[in-house]
Protein backbone atom coordinates (compact mmCIF):
# COMPACT_ATOMS: atom_id res chain seq x y z
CA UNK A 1 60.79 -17.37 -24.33
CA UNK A 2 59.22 -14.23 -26.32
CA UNK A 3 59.72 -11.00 -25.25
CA UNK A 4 55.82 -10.21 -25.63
CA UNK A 5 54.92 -13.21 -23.66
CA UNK A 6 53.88 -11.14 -20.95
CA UNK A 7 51.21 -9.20 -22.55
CA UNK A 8 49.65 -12.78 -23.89
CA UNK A 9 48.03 -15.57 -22.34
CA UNK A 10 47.00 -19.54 -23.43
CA UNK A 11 43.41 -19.41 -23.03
CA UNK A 12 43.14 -23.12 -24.97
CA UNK A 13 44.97 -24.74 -27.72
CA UNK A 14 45.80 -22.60 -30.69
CA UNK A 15 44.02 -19.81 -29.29
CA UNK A 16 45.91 -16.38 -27.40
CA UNK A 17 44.29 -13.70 -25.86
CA UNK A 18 46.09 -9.90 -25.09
CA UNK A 19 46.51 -8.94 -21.91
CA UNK A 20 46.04 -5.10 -23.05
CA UNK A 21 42.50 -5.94 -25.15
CA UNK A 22 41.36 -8.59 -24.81
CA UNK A 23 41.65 -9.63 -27.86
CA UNK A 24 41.77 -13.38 -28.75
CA UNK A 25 43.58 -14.83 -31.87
CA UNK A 26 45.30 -17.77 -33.30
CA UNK A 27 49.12 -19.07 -32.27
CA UNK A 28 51.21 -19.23 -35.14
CA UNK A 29 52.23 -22.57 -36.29
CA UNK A 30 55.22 -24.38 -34.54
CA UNK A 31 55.03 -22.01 -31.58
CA UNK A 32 55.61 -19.21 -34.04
CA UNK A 33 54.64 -15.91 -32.24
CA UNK A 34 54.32 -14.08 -35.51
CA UNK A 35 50.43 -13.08 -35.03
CA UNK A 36 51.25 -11.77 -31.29
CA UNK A 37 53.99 -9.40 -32.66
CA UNK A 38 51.94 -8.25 -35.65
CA UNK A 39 49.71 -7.52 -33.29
CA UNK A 40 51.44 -5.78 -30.91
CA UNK A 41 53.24 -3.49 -34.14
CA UNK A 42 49.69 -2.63 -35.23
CA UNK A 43 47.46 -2.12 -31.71
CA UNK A 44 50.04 -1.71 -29.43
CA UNK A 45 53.22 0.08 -31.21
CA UNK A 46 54.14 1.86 -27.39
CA UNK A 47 54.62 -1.23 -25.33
CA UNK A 48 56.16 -3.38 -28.39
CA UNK A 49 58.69 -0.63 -28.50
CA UNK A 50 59.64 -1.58 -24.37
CA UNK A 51 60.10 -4.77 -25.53
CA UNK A 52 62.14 -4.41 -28.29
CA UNK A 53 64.06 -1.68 -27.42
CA UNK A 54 63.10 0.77 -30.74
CA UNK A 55 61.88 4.23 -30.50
CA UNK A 56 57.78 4.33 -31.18
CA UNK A 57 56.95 6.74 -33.27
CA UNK A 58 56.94 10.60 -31.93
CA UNK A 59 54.76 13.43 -33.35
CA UNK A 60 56.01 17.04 -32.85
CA UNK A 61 53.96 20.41 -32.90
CA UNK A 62 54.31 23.08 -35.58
CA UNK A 63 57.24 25.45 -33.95
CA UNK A 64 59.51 28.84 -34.84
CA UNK A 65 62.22 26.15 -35.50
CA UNK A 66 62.29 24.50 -39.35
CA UNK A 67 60.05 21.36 -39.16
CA UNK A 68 61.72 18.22 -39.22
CA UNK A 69 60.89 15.61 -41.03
CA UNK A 70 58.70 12.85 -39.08
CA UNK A 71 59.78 9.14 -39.54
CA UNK A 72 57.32 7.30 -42.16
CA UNK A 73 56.04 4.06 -41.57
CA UNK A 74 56.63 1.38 -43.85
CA UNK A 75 54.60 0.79 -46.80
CA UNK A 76 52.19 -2.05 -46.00
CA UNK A 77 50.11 -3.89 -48.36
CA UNK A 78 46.16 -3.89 -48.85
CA UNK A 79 45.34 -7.04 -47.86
CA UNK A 80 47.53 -6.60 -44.37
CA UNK A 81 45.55 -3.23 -43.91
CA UNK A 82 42.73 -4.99 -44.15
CA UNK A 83 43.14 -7.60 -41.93
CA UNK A 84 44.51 -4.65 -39.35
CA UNK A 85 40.99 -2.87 -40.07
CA UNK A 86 39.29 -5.74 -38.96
CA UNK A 87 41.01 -6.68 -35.66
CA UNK A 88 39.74 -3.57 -34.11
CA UNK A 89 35.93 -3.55 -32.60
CA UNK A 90 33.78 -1.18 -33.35
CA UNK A 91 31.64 0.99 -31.14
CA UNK A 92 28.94 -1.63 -30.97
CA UNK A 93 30.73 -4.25 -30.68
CA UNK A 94 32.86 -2.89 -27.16
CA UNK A 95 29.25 -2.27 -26.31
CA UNK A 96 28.44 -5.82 -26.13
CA UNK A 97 31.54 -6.72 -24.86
CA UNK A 98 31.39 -4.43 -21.98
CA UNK A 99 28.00 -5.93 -21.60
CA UNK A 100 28.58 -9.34 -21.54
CA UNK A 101 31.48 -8.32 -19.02
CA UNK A 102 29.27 -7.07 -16.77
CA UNK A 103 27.04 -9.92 -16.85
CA UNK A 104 29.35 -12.03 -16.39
CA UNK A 105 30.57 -9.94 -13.58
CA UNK A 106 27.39 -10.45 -11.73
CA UNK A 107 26.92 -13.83 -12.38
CA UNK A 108 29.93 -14.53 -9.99
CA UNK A 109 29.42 -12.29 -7.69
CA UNK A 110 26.03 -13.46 -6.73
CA UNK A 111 26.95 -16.79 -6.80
CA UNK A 112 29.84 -16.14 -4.89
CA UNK A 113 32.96 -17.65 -7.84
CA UNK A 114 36.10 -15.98 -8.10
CA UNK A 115 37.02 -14.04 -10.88
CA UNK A 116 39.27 -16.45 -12.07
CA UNK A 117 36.79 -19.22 -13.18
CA UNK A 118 36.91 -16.87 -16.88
CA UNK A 119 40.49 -18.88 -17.47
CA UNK A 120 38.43 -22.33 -16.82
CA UNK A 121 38.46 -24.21 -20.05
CA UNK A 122 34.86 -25.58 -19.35
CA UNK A 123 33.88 -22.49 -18.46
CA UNK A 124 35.11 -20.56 -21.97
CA UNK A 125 33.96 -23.52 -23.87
CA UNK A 126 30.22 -22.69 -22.40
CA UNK A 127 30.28 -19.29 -23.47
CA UNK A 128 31.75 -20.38 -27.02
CA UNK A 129 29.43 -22.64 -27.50
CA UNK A 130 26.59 -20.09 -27.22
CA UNK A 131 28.42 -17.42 -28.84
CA UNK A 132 31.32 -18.16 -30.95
CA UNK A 133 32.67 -14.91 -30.99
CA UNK A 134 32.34 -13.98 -27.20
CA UNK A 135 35.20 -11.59 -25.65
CA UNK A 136 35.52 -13.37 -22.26
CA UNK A 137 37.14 -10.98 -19.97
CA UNK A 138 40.35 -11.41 -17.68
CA UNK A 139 40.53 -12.13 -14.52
CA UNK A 140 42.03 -8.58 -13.77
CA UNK A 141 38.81 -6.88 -15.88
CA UNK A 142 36.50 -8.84 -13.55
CA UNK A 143 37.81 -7.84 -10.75
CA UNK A 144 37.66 -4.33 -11.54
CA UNK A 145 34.27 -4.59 -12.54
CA UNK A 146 33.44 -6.22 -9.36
CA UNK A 147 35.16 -3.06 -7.08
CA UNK A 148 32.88 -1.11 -9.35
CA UNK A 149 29.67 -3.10 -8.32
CA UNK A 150 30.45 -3.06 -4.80
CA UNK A 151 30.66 0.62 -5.08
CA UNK A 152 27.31 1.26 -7.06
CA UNK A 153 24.26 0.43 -5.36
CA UNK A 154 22.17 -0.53 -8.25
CA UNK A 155 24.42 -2.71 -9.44
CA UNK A 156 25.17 -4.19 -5.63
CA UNK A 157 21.74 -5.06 -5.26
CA UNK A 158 20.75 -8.71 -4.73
CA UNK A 159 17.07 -8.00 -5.23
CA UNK A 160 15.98 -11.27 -7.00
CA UNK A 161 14.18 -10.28 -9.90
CA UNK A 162 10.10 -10.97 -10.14
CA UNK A 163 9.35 -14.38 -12.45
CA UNK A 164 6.72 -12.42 -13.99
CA UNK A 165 7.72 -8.93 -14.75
CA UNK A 166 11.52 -9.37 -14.34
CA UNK A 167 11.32 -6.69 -12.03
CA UNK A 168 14.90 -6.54 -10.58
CA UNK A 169 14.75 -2.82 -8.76
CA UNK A 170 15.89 -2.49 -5.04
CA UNK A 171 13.12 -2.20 -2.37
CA UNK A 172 10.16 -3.38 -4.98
CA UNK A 173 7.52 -5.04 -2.79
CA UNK A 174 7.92 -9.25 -3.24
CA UNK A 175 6.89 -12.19 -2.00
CA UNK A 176 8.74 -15.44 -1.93
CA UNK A 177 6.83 -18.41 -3.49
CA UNK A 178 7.06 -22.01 -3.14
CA UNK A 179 8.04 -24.23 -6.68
CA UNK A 180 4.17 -25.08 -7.20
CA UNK A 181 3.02 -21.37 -6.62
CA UNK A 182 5.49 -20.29 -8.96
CA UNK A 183 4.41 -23.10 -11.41
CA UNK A 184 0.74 -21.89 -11.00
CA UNK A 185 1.93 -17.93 -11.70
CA UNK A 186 3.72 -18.66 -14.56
CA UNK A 187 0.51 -21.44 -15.64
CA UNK A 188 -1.68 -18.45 -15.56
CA UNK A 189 0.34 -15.89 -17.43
CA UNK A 190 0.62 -18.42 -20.42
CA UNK A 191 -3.58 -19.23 -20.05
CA UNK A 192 -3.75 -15.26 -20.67
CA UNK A 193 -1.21 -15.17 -23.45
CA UNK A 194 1.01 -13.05 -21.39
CA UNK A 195 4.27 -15.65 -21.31
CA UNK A 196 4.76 -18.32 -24.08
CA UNK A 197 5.57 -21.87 -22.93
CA UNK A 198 9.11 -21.15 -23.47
CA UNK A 199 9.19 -17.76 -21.38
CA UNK A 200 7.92 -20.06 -18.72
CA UNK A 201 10.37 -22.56 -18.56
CA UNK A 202 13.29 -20.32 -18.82
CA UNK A 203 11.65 -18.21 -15.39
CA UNK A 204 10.97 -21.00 -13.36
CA UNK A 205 15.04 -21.94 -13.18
CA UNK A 206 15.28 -18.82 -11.47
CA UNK A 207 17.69 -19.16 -8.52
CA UNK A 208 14.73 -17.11 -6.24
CA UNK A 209 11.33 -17.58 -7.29
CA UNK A 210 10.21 -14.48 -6.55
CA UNK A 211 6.94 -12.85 -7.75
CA UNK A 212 5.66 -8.87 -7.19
CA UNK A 213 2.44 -8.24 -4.84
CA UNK A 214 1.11 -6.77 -7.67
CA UNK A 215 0.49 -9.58 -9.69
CA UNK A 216 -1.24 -11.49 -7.18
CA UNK A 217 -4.74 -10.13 -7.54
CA UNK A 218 -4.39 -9.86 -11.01
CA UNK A 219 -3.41 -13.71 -11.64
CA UNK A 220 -6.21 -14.75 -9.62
CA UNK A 221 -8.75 -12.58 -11.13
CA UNK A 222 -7.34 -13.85 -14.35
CA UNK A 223 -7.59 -18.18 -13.13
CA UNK A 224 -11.23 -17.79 -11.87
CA UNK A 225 -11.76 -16.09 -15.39
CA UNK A 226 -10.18 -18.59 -17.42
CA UNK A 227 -11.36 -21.70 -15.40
CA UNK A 228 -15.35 -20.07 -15.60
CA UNK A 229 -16.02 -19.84 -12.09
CA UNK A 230 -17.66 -17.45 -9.78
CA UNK A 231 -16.03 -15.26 -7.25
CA UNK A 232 -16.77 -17.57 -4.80
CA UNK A 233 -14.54 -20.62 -4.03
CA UNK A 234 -16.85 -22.98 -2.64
CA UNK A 235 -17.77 -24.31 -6.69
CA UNK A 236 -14.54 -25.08 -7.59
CA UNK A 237 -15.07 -28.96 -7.05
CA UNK A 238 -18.34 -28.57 -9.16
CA UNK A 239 -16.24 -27.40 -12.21
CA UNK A 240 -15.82 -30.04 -15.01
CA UNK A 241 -12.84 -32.05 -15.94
CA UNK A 242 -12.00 -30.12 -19.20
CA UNK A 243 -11.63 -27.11 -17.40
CA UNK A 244 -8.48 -28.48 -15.99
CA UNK A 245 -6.61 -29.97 -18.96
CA UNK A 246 -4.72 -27.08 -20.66
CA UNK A 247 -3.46 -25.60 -17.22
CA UNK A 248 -2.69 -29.20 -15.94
CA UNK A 249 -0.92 -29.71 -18.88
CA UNK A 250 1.35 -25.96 -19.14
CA UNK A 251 1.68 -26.64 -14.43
CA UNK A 252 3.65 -30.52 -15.47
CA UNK A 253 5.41 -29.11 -17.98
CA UNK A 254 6.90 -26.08 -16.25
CA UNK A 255 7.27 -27.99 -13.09
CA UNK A 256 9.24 -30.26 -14.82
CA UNK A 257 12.46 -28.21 -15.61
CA UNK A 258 11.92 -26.68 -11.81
CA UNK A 259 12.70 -30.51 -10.68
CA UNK A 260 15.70 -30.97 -13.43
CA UNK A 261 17.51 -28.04 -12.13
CA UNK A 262 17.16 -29.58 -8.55
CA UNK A 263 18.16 -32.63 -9.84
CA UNK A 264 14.97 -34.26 -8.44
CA UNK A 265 12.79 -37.31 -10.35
CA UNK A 266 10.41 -36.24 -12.11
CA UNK A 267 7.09 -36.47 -11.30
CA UNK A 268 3.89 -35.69 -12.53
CA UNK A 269 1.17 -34.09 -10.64
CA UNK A 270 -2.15 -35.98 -11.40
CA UNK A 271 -5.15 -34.07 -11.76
CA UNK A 272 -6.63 -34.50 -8.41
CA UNK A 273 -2.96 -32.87 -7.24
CA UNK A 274 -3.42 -30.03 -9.49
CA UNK A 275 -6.55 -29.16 -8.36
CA UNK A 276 -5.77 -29.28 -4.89
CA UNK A 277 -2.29 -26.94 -5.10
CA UNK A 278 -4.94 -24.58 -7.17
CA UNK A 279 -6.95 -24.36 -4.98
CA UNK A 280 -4.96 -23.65 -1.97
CA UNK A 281 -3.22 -21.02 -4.46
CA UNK A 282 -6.36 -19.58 -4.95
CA UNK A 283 -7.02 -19.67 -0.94
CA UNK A 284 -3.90 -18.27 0.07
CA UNK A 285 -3.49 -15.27 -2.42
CA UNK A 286 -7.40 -14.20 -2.09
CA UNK A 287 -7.73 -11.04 -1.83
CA UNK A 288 -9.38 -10.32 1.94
CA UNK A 289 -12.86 -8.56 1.75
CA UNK A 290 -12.73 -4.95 3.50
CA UNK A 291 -14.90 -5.06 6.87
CA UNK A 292 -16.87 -2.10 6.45
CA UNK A 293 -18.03 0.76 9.19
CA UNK A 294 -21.12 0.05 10.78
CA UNK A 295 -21.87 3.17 12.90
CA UNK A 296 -23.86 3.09 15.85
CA UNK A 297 -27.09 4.23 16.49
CA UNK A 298 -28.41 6.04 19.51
CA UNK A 299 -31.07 6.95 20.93
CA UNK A 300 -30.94 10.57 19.70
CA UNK A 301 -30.49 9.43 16.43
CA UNK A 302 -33.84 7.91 16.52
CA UNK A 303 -35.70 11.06 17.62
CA UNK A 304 -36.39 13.92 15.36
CA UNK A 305 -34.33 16.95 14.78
CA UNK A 306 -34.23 19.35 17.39
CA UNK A 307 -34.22 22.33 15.02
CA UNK A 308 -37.79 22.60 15.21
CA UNK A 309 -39.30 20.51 17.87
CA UNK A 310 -41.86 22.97 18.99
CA UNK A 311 -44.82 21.00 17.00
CA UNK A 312 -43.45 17.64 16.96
CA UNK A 313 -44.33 14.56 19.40
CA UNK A 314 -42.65 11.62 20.53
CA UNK A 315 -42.82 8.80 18.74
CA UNK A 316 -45.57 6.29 21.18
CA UNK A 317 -43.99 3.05 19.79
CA UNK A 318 -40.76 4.08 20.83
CA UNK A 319 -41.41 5.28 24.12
CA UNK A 320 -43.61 2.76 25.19
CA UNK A 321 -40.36 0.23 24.44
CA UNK A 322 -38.22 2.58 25.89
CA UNK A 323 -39.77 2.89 29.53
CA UNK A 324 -40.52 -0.76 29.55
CA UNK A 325 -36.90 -1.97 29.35
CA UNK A 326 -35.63 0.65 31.32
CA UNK A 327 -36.24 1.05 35.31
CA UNK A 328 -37.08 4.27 37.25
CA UNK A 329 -34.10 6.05 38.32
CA UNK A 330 -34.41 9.00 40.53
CA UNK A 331 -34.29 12.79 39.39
CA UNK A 332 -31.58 14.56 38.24
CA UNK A 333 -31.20 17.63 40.87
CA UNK A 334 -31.14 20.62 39.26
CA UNK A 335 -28.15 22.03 39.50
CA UNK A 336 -28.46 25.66 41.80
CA UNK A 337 -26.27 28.53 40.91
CA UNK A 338 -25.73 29.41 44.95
CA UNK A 339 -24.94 26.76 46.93
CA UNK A 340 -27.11 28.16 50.34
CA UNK A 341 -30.95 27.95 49.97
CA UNK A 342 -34.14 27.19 51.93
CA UNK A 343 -36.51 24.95 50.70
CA UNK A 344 -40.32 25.48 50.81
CA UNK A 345 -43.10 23.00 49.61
CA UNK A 346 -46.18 24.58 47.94
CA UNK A 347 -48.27 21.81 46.99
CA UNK A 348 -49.76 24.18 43.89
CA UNK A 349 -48.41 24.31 40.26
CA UNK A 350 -46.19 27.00 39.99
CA UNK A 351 -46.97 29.84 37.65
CA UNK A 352 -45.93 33.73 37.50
CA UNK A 353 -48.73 36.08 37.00
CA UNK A 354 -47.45 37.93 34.27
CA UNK A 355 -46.40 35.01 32.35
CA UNK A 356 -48.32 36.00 29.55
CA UNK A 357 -50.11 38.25 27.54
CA UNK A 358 -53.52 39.51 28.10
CA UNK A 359 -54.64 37.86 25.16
CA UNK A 360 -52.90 35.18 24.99
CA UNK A 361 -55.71 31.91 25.84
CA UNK A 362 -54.81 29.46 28.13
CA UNK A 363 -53.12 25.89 26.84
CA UNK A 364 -52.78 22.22 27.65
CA UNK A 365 -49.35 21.90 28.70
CA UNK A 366 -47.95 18.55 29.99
CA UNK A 367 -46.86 20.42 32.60
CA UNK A 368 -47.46 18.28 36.16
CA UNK A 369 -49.71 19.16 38.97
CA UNK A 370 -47.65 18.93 41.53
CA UNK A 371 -44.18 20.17 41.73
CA UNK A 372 -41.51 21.10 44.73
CA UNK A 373 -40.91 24.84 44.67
CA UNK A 374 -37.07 25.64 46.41
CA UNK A 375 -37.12 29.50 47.34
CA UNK A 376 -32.91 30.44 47.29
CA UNK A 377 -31.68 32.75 49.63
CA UNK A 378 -31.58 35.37 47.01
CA UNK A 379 -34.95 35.12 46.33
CA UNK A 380 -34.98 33.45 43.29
CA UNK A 381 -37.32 30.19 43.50
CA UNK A 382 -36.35 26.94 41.65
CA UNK A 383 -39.24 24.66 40.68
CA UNK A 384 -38.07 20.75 40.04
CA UNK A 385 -40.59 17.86 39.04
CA UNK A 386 -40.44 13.97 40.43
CA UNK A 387 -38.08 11.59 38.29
CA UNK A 388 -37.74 10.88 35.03
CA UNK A 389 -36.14 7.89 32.85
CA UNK A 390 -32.37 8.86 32.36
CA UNK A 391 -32.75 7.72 28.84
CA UNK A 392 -35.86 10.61 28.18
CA UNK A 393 -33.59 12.89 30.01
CA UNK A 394 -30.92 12.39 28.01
CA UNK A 395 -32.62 11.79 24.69
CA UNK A 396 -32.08 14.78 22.52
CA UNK A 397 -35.37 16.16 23.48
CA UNK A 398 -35.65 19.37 25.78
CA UNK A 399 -36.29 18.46 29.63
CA UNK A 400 -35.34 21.87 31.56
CA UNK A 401 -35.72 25.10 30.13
CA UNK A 402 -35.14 28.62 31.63
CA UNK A 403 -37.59 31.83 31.19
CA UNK A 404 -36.17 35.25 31.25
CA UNK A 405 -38.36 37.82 31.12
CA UNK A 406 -37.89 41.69 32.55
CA UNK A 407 -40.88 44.21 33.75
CA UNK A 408 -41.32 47.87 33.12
CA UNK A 409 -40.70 50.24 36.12
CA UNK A 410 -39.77 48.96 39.32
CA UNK A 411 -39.77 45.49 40.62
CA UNK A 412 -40.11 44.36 44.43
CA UNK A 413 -37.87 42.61 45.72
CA UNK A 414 -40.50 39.83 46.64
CA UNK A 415 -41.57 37.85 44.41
CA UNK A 416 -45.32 37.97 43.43
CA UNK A 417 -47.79 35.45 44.73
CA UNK A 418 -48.68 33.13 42.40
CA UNK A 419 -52.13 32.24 41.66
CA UNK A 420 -53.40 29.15 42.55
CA UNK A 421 -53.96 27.04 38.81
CA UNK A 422 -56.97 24.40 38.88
CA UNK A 423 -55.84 20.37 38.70
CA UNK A 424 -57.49 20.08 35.57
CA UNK A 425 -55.28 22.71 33.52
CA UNK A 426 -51.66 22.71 33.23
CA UNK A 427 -51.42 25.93 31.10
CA UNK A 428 -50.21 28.87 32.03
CA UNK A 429 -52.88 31.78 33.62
CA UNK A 430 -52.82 34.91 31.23
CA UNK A 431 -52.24 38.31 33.10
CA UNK A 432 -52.04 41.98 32.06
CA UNK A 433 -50.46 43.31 35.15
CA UNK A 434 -46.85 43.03 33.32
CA UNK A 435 -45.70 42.17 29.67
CA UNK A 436 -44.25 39.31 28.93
CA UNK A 437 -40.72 39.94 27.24
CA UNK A 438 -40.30 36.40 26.40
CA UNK A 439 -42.25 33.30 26.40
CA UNK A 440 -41.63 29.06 25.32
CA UNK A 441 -44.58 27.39 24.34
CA UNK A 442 -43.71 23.66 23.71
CA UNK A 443 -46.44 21.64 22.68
CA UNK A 444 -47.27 18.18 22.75
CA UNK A 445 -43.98 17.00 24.10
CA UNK A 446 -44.72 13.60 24.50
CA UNK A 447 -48.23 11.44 24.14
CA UNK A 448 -50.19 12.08 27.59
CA UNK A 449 -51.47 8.49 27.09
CA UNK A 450 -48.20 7.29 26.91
CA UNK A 451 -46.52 9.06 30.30
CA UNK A 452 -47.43 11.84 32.51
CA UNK A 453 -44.21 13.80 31.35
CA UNK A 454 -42.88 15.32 33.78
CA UNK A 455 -40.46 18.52 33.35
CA UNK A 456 -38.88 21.09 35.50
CA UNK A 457 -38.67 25.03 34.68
CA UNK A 458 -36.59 27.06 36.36
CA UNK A 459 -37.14 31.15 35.87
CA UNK A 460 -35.37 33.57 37.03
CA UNK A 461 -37.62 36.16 39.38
């Protein structure tokens, strides 16, 4: 047995490979080992010398001492320098190798192989057929290269990549499809000249069929286009036959090599079948509509702005609905700042007699004629009016008020005796015995032919 024989190993008949390299020649004839030395002199001159038990060559630094004279290789010929020159790979060429390594690397990790399947015969003969000059790593290189993928998470990820975009990146938002939704994908990226037939079949013998939420919308924007339909689905039985034929065609074809990879028969889907797995394609990736915000309207919302309300009415249509639908609830108490007071029942309207200028004319108010004065142990009096509908009270529109006004001089501590107002008016009784500091004038609150509106004041005295 060589000496070098353990830095070689029989990959196939006739054929070597170095351990060291990876580099794969030709046996010498009659078991000669010639090529593996030569090798080993010209690539490899420090662990030939191990082996052989000669001194490799030494290179010494420029010193104080005399320089001594270096040992000089042999004289080789031009035709063996050659040959030497083009043993070794070039840049580009360990580029590819390490390349191929790698994807080699992954290919048995994800399909969980050992690293030693690269010394299978059937195996290198695979490879050699589609590349005759292949490097196929070593067991020991694939091994290292898988410790290295374990260690990197990009290259540990098991992502499957997208049939469509090839997207392979960790995390990317996917969806697993079925073989006749994946069929359909790749049937509409070759209808929009996105994917040639060819691209097509080699994506659908992916081992996932994975496809990106991105192209979803997209691919079925782009089948309603090319089959000429509307947005909505319900027409898609009204289309014509010829609309059909070219993706019915590209959907058998690509299925086909789906079901030869599974080693199922194959089968043809008739056109009725194609139409119905397009359609519930089309069902199941439809985009859902967006429910939009209705927002609720209230009763406020139907009245008019309160900025101004001084001259504005009530609508009559409105109201006359309103207090129709809605029964009479009773009166919202006004709420008293003192909790102890004494009531007293005056069966006039009640008015202060320097409410207003002197003149200032007298006018029709929807003020009622009756109301319920409450006289508060303080003295201040309280004037409330019978019941009105909640929804009018609560309506946006003003239904108690307060009037402040102040006096010159002194002021009694009794309050004034108001003057008694006739039925007919409801307006307030003009008086110069003390100015008015402040005053609210709302007119034409609501339609006296609609309701007797019926509001409560309260001033302070």
């Amino acid at each position: 047995m060589s000496k070098i024989a353990k830095f070689y190993d029989a990959i196939e008949e006739g054929r070597f490979r170095c351990k060291i390299c990876n580099y794969i020649g030709k046996r010498g004839q009659q078991g000669s080992t010639y090529p593996q030395i030569k090798h080993m002199k010209r690539l490899h001159p420090n662990e030939f010398a191990e082996v052989d038990g000669s001194q490799p060559p030494q290179v010494t630094l420029n010193t104080t001492t005399p320089p001594t004279v270096l040992p000089v290789a042999p004289k080789v010929e031009k035709m063996e320098l050659k040959a030497d020159m083009l043993c070794q790979p070039s840049d580009e060429q360990l580029r590819f190798h390490n390349q191929t390594t790698n994807l080699i690397t992954s290919f048995l990790r994800k399909c969980g192989l050992p690293a030693n399947l690269v010394n299978n015969a059937s195996f290198i003969s695979v490879l050699r057929h589609l590349n005759p000059l292949v490097m196929i790593p070593s067991a020991d290189v694939v091994n290292k290269f898988m410790d290295s993928h374990a260690r990197d998470p990009f290259l540990s990820s098991t992502q499957p990549p997208c049939i469509i975009c090839g997207n392979e990146v960790p995390g990317h938002r996917s969806i697993r499809v079925s073989d006749d939704d994946a069929a359909i994908f790749l049937t509409a990226a070759v209808l929009t000249d996105q994917k040639t037939i060819r691209q097509a079949k080699r994506d659908i013998l992916s081992e996932y069929l994975t496809v990106c939420l991105r192209h979803s919308l997209h691919y079925y924007k782009a089948m309603h286009k090319t089959l000429g339909m509307s947005e909505q689905m319900e027409n898609i039985e009204d289309l014509p036959d010829n609309a059909f034929h070219t993706g019915h065609s590209i959907f058998n074809k690509i299925l086909k090599m789906r079901q030869t990879l599974d080693d199922r028969p194959l089968e043809e889907a008739n056109e009725d079948e194609y139409r119905a797995h397009l359609k519930r394609w089309m069902t199941s990736h439809q985009p859902k509509v967006s429910k939009k915000r209705v927002q609720k309207t209230t009763i406020a919302d139907e009245l008019f702005q309160l900025a101004n309300f001084a001259n504005q009415s009530i609508p009559h249509e409105f109201f006359q609905h309103m207090l129709q639908d809605q029964e009479e609830h009773e009166a919202k108490r006004v709420k008293l700042e003192e909790p102890e007071f004494e009531e007293h029942f005056d069966e006039q309207p009640s008015t202060s007699s320097y409410m207003a200028t002197a003149t200032a004319t007298a006018t029709a108010t929807p003020f009622p004629s009756k109301m319920t004065v409450l006289t508060l142990a303080n003295g201040k009096k309280v004037t409330k009016a019978p019941s009105l509908p909640p929804s009018v009270l609560n309506s946006g529109k003003l239904v108690t008020w307060k009037v402040s006004r102040r006096t010159h001089g002194s002021t009694s501590s009794t309050p004034r005796a108001s003057p008694s107002l006739p039925a007919e008016d409801h307006g307030f009784i003009p008086d110069a015995d003390g100015p008015v500091s402040e005053i609210l004038n709302f007119e034409d609150l609501f339609n006296s032919s609609l309701v007797d509106a019926q509001l409560s004041t309260t001033s302070e005295v």
